[in-house]
N, C-alpha and C. Protein backbone atom coordinates (compact mmCIF):
# COMPACT_ATOMS: atom_id res chain seq x y z
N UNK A 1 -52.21 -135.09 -61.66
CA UNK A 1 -51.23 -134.61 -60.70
C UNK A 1 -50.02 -135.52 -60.70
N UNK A 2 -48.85 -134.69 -60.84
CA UNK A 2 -47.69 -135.93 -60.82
C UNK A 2 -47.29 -136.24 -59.26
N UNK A 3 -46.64 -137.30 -59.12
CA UNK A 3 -46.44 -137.86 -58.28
C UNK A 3 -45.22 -136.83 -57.72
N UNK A 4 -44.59 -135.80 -58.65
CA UNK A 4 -43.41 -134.77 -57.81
C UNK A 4 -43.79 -134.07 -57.72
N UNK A 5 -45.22 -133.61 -57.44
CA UNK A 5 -45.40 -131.94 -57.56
C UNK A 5 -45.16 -131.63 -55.76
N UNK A 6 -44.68 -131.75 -55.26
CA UNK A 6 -44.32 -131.77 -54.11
C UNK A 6 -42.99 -130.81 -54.07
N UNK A 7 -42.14 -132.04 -54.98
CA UNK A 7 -40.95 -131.29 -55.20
C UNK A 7 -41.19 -129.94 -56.25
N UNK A 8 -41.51 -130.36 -57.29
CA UNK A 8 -41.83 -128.68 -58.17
C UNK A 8 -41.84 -127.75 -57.28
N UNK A 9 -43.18 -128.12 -56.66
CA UNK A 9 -43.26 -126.41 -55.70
C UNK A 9 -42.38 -126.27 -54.82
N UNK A 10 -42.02 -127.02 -54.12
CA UNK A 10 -40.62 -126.95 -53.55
C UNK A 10 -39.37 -125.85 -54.15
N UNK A 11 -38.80 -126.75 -55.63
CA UNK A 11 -37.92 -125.78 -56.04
C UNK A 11 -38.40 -124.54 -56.99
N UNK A 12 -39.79 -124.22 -56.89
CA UNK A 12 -40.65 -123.05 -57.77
C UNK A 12 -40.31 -121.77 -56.47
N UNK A 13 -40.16 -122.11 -55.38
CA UNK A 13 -39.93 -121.10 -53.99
C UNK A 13 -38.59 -121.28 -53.55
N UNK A 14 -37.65 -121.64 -54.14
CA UNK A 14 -36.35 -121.01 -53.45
C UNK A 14 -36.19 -119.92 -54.61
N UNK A 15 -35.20 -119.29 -53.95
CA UNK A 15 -34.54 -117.78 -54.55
C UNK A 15 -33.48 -117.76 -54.90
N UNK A 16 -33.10 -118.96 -55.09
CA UNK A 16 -31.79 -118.78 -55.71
C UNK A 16 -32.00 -119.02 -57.25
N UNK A 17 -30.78 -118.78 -58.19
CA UNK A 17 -30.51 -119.34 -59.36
C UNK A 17 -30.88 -120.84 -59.34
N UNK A 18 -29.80 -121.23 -58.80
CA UNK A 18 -29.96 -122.51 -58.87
C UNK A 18 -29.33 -123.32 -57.29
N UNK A 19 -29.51 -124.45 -57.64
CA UNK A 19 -28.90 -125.13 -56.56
C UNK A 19 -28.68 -126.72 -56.58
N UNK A 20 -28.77 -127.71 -55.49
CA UNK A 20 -28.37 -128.69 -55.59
C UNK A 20 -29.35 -129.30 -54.67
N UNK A 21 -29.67 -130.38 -54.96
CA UNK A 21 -30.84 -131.88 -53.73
C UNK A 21 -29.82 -132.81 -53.57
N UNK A 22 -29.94 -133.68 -52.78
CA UNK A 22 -29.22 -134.88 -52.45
C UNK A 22 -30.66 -135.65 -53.16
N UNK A 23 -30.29 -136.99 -53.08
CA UNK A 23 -31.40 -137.95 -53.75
C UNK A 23 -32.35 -138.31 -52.34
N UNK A 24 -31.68 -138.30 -50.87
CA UNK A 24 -32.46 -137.92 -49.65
C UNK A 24 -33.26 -137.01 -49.53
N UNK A 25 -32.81 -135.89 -49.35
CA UNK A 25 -33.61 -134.68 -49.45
C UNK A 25 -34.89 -134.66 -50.53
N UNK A 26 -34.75 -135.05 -52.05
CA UNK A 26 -35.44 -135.21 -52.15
C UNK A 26 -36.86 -136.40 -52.53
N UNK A 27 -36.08 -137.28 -51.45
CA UNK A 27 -37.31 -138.30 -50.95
C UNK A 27 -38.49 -138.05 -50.09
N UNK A 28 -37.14 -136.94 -49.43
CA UNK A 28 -38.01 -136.48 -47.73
C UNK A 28 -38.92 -135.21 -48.66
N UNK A 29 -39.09 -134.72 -49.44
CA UNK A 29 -39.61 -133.55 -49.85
C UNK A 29 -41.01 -133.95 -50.80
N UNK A 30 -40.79 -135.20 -51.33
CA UNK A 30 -41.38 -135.41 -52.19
C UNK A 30 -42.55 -136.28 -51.81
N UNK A 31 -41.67 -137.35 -50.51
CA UNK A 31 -42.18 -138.47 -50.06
C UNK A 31 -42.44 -139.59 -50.85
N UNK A 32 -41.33 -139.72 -51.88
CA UNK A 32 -41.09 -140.87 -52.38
C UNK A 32 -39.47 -141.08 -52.66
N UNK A 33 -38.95 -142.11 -53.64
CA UNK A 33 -37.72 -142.07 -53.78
C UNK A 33 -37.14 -142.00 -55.14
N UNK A 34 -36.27 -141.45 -55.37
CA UNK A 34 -36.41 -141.03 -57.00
C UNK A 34 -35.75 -142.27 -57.67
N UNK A 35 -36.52 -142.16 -58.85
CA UNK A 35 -35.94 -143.54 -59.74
C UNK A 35 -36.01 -143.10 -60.98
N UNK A 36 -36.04 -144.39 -62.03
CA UNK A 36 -35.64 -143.56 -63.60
C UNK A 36 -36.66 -143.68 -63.67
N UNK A 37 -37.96 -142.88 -63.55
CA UNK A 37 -38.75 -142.69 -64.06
C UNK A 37 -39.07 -141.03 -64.02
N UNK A 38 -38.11 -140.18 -63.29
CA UNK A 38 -37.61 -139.07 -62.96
C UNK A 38 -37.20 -138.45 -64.06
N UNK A 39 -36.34 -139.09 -65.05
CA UNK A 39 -36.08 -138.83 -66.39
C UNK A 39 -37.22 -138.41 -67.24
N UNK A 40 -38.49 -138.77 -67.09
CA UNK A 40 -39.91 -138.60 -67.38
C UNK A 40 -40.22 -137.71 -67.04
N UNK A 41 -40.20 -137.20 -65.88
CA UNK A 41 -41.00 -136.67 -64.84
C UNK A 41 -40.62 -134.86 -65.05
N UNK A 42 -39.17 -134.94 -64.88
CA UNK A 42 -38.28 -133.80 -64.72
C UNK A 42 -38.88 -132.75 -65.84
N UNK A 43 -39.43 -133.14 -67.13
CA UNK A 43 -40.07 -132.44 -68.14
C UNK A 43 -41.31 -131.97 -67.49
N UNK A 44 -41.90 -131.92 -66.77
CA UNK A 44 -42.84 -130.64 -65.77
C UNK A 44 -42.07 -129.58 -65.49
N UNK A 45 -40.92 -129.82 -64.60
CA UNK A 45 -40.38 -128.71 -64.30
C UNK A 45 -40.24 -127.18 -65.03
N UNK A 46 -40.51 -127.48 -66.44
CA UNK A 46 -40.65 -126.34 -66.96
C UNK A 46 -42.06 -125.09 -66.92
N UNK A 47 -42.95 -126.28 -66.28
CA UNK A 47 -44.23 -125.51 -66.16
C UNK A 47 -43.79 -124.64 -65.01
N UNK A 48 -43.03 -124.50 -63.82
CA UNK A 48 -42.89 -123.82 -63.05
C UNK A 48 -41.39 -123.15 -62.92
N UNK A 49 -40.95 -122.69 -64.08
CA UNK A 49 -39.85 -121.84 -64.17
C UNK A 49 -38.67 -122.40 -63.80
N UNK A 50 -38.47 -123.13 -64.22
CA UNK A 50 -37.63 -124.41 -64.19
C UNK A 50 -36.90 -125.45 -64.78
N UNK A 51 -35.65 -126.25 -64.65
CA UNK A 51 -35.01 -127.06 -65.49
C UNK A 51 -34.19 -127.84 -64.14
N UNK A 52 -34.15 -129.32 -64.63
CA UNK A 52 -33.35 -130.19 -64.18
C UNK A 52 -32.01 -130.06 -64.60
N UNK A 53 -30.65 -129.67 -64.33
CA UNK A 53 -29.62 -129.68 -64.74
C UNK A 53 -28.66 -131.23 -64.27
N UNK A 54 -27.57 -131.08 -64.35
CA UNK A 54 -26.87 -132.49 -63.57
C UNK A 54 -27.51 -132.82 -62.72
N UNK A 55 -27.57 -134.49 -63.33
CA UNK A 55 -27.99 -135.53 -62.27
C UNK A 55 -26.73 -136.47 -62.04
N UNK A 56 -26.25 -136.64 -60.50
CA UNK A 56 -24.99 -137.16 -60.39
C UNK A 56 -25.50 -138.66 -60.00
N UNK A 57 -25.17 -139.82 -60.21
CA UNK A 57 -25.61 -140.78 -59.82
C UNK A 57 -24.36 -141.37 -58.21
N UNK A 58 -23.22 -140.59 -59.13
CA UNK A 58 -22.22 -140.94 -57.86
C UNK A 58 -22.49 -140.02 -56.50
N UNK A 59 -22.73 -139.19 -56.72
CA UNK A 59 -22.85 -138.35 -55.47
C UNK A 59 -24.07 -138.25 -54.68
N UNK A 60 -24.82 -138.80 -55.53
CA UNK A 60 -26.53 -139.31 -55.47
C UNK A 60 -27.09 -137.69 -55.25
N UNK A 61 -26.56 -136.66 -56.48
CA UNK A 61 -27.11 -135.09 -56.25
C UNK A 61 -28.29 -134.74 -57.77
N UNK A 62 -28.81 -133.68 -57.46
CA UNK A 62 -29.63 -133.53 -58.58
C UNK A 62 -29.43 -131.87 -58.57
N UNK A 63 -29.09 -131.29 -59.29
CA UNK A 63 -29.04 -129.75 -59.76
C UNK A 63 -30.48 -129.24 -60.15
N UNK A 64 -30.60 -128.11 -59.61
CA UNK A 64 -32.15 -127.28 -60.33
C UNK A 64 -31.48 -126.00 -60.86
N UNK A 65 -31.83 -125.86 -61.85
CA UNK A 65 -31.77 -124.22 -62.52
C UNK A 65 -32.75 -123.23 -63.13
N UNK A 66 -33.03 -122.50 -62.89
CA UNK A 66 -33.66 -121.68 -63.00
C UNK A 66 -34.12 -121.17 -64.86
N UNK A 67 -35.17 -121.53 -65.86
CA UNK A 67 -35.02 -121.62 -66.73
C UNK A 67 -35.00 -120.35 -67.58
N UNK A 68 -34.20 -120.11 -68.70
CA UNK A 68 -33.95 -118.82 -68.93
C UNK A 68 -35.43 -118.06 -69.58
């Protein structure tokens, strides 16, 4: 079990295309805090219809998209 599947299912149930996390949001979602080990991690996301798009470090945002 990864330590984000919290977040996965999280963004596996919104309805949108895509969208945007703050690096807060998803601490509070995940219940941890994201670090570079996220770069690792983000390759699950495809098991649940899914892709990591922009990761902003300045804006501290993370993009989800919906995988084609």
């Amino acid at each position: 079990m990864s330590k984000y599947n919290a977040l996965w299912e999280y963004v596996q149930k919104n309805k949108k295309d895509s969208f945007q996390l703050t690096f807060e949001e998803i601490m509070n979602i995940a219940g941890i805090p994201i670090d570079h080990s996220f770069l690792k991690y983000k390759k699950e996301l495809a098991e649940y219809g899914w892709q990591v798009g922009k990761i902003s470090m300045k804006e501290q945002t993370v993009c989800f998209q919906r995988a084609d």
